[in-house]
N, C-alpha and C. Protein backbone atom coordinates (compact mmCIF):
# COMPACT_ATOMS: atom_id res chain seq x y z
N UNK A 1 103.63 132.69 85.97
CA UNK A 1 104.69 133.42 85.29
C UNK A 1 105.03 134.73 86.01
N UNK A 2 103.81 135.02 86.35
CA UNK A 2 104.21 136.33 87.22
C UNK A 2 105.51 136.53 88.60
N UNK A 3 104.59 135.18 89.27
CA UNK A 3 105.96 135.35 90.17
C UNK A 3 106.77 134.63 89.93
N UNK A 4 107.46 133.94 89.04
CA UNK A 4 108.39 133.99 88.68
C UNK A 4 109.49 134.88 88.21
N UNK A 5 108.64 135.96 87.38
CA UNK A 5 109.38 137.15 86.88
C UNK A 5 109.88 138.11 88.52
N UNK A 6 108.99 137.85 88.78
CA UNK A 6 108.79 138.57 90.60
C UNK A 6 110.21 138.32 91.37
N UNK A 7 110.40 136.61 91.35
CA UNK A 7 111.02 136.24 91.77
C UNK A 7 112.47 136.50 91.57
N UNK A 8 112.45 136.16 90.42
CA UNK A 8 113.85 136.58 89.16
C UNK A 8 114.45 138.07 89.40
N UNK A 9 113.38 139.19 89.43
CA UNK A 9 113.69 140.58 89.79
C UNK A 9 114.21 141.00 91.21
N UNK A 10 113.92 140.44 92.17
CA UNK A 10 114.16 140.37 93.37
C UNK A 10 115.40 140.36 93.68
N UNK A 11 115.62 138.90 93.02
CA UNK A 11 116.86 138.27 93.60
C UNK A 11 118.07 139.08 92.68
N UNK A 12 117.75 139.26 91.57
CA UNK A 12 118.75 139.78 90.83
C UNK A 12 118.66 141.69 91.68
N UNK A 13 118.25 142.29 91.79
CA UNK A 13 117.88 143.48 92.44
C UNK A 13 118.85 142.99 93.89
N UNK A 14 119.04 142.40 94.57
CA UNK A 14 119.66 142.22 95.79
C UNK A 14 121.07 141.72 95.57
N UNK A 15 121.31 141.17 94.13
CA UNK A 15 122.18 141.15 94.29
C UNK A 15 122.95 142.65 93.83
N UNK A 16 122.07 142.86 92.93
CA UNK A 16 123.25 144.58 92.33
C UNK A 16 122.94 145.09 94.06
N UNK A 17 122.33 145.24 94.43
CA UNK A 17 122.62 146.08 95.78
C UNK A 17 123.28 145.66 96.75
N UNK A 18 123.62 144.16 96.66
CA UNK A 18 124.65 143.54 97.68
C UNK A 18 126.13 143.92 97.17
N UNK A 19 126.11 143.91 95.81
CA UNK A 19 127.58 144.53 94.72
C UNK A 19 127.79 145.84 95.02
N UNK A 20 127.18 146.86 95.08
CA UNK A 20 127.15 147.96 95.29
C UNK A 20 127.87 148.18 96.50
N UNK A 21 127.34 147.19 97.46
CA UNK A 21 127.75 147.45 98.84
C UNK A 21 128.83 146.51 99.76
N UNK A 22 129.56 146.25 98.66
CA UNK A 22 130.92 144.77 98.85
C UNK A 22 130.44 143.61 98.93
N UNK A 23 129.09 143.51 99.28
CA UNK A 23 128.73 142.20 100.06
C UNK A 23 128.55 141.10 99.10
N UNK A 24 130.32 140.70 98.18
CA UNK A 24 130.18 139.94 97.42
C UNK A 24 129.31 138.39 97.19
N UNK A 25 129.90 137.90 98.81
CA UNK A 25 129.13 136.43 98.53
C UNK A 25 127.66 136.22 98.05
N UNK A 26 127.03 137.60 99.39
CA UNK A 26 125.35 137.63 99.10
C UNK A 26 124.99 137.99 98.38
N UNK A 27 126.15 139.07 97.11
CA UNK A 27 125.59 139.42 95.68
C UNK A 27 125.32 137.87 94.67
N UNK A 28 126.78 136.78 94.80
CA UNK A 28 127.20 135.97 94.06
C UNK A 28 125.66 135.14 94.43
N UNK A 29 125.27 134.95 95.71
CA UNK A 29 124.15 133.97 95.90
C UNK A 29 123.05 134.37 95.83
N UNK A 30 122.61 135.66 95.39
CA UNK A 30 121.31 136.21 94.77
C UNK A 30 121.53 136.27 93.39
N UNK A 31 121.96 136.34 92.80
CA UNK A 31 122.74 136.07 91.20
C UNK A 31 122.45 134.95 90.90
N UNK A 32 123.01 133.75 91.66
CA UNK A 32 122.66 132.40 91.14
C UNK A 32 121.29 132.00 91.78
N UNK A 33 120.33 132.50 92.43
CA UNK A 33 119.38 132.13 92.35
C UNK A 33 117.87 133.11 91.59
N UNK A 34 118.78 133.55 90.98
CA UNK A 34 117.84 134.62 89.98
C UNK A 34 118.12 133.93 88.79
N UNK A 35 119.81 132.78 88.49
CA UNK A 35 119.90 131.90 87.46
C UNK A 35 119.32 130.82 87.55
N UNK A 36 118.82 130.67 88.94
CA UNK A 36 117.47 129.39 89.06
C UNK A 36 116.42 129.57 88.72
N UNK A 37 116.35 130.64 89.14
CA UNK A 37 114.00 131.20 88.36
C UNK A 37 114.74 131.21 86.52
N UNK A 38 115.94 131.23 85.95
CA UNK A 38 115.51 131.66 84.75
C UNK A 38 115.77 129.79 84.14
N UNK A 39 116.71 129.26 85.22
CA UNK A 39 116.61 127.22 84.71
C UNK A 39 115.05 127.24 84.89
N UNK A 40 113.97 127.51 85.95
CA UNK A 40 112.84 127.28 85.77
C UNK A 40 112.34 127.60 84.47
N UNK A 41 112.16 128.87 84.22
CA UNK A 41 111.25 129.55 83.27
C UNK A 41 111.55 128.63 81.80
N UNK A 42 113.16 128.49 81.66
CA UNK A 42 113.40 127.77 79.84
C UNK A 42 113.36 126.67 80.12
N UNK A 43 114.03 125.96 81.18
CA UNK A 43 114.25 124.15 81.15
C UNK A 43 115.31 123.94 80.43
N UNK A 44 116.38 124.92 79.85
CA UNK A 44 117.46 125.10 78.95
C UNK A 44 119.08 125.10 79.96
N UNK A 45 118.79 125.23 81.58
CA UNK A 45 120.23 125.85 81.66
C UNK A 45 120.13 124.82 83.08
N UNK A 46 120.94 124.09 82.94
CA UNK A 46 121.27 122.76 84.28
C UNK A 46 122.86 123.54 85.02
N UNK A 47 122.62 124.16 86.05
CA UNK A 47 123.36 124.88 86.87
C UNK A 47 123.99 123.61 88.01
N UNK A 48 124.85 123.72 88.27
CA UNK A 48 124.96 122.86 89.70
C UNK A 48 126.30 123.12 90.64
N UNK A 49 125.36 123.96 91.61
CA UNK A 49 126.61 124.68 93.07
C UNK A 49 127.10 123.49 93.94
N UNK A 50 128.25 123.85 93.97
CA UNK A 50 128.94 122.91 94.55
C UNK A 50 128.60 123.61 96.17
N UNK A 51 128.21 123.23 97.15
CA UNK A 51 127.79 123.88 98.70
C UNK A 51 128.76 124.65 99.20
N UNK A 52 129.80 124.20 99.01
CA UNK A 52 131.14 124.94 100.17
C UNK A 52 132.11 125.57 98.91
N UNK A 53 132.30 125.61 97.68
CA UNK A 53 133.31 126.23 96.44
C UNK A 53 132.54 127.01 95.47
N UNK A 54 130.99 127.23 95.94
CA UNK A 54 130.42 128.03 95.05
C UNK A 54 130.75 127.83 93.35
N UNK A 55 130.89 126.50 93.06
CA UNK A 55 131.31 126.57 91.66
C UNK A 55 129.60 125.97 90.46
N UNK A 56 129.89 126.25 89.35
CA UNK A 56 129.18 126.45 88.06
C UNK A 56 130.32 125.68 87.30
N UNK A 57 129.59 124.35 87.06
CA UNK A 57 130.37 123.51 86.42
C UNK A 57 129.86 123.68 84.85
N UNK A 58 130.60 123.98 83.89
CA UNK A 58 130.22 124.17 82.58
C UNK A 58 129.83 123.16 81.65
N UNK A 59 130.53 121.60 81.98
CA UNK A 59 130.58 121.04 81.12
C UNK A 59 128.99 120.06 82.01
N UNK A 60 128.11 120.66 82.55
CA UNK A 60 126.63 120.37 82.84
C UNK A 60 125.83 121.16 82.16
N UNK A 61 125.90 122.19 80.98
CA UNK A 61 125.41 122.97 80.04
C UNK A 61 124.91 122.73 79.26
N UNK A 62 124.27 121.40 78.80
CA UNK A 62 124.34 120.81 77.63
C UNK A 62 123.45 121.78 76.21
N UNK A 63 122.51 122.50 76.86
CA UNK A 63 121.29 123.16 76.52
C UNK A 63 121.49 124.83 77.15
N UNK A 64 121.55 125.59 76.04
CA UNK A 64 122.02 127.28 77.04
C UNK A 64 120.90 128.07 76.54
N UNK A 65 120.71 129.18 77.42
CA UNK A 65 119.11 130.08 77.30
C UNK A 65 120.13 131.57 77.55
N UNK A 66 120.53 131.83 76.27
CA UNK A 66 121.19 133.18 76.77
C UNK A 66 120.46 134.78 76.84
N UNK A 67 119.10 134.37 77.37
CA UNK A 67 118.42 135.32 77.43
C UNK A 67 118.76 136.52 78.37
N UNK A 68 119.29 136.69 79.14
CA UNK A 68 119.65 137.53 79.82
C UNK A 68 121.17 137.85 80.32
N UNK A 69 122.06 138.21 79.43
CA UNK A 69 123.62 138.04 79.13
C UNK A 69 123.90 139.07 80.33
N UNK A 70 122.97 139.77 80.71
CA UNK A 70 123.53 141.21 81.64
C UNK A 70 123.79 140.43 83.10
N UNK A 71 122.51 138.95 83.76
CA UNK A 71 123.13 138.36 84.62
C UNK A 71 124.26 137.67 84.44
N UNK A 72 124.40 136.89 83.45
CA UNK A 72 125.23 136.01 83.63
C UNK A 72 126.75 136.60 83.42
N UNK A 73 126.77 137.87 83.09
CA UNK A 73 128.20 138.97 83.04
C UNK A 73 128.21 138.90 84.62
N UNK A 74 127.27 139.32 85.45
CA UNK A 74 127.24 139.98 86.51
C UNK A 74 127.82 139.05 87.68
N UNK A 75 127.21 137.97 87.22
CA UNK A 75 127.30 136.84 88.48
C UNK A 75 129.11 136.31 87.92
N UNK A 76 129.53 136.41 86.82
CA UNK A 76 130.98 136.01 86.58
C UNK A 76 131.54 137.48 86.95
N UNK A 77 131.59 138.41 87.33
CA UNK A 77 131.86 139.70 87.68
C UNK A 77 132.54 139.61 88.89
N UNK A 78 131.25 139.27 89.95
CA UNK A 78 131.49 138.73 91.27
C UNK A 78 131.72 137.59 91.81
N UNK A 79 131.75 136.64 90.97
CA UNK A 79 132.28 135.33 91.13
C UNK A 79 134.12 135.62 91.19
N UNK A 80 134.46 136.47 89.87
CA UNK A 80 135.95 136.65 89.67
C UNK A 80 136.62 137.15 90.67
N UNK A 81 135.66 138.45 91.26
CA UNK A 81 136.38 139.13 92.64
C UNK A 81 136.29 138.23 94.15
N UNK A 82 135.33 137.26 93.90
CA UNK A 82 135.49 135.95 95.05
C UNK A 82 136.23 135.21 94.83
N UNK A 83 136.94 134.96 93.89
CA UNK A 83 138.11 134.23 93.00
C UNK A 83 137.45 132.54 92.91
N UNK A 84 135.96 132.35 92.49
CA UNK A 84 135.35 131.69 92.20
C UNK A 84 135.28 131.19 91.04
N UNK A 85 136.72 131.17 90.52
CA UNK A 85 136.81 130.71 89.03
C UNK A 85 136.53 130.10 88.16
N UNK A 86 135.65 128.61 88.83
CA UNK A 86 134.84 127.67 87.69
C UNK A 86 133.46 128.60 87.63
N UNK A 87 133.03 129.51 88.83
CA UNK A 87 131.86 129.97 88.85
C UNK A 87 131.85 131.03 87.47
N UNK A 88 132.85 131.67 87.50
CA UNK A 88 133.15 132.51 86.61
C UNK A 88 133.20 132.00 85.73
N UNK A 89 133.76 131.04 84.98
CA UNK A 89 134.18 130.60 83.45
C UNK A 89 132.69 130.05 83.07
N UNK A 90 131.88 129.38 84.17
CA UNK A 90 130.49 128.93 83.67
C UNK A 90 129.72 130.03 83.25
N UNK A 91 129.60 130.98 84.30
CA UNK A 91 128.87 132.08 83.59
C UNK A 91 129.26 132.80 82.60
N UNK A 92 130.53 132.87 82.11
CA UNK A 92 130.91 133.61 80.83
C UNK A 92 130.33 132.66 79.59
N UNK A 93 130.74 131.03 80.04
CA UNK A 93 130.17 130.23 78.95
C UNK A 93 128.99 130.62 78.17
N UNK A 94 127.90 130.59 79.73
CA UNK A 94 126.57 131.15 79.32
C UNK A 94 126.56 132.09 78.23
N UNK A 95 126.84 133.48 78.62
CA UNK A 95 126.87 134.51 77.91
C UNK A 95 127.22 134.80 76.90
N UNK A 96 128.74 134.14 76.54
CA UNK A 96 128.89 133.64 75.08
C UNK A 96 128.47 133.82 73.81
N UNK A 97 128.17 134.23 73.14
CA UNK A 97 127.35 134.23 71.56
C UNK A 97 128.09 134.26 70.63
């Protein structure tokens, strides 16, 4: 559990500092893999990147873990300014309540 949390902090930490510093894509792809340590941790959130459109298909959601609403704002934040728009609408899904 530990490094998992480890893991999760990292990646999300690189991405606010990749945001900070324009470097949208490498924010958007430390974002979604800080939303992979958290599909590990619940077994609640089935993500799936498309390789080359960076997209977050929503209607693969069946099960949502909205434990941490501050990523999944963040990663639709910078998804929107990549104009990554399914990426975006998935992560708002998430967040949702």
């Amino acid at each position: 559990q530990i490094q998992k949390n480890l893991r999760y902090n990292v990646h999300k930490n690189l991405a606010e500092c990749y945001c900070a510093s324009e470097q949208l894509q490498l924010s958007e792809d430390h974002f979604f893999k800080a939303s992979q340590v958290c599909q590990e941790n619940s077994h609640h959130i089935h993500i799936h990147r498309a390789q080359s459109t960076s997209m977050m298909r929503p209607s693969s959601l069946p099960q949502i873990d909205r434990t941490d609403v501050c990523l999944w704002f963040s990663l639709a934040g910078v998804a929107a300014k990549l104009k990554h728009l399914h990426m975006c609408r998935g992560a708002l899904e998430v967040c949702h309540c």
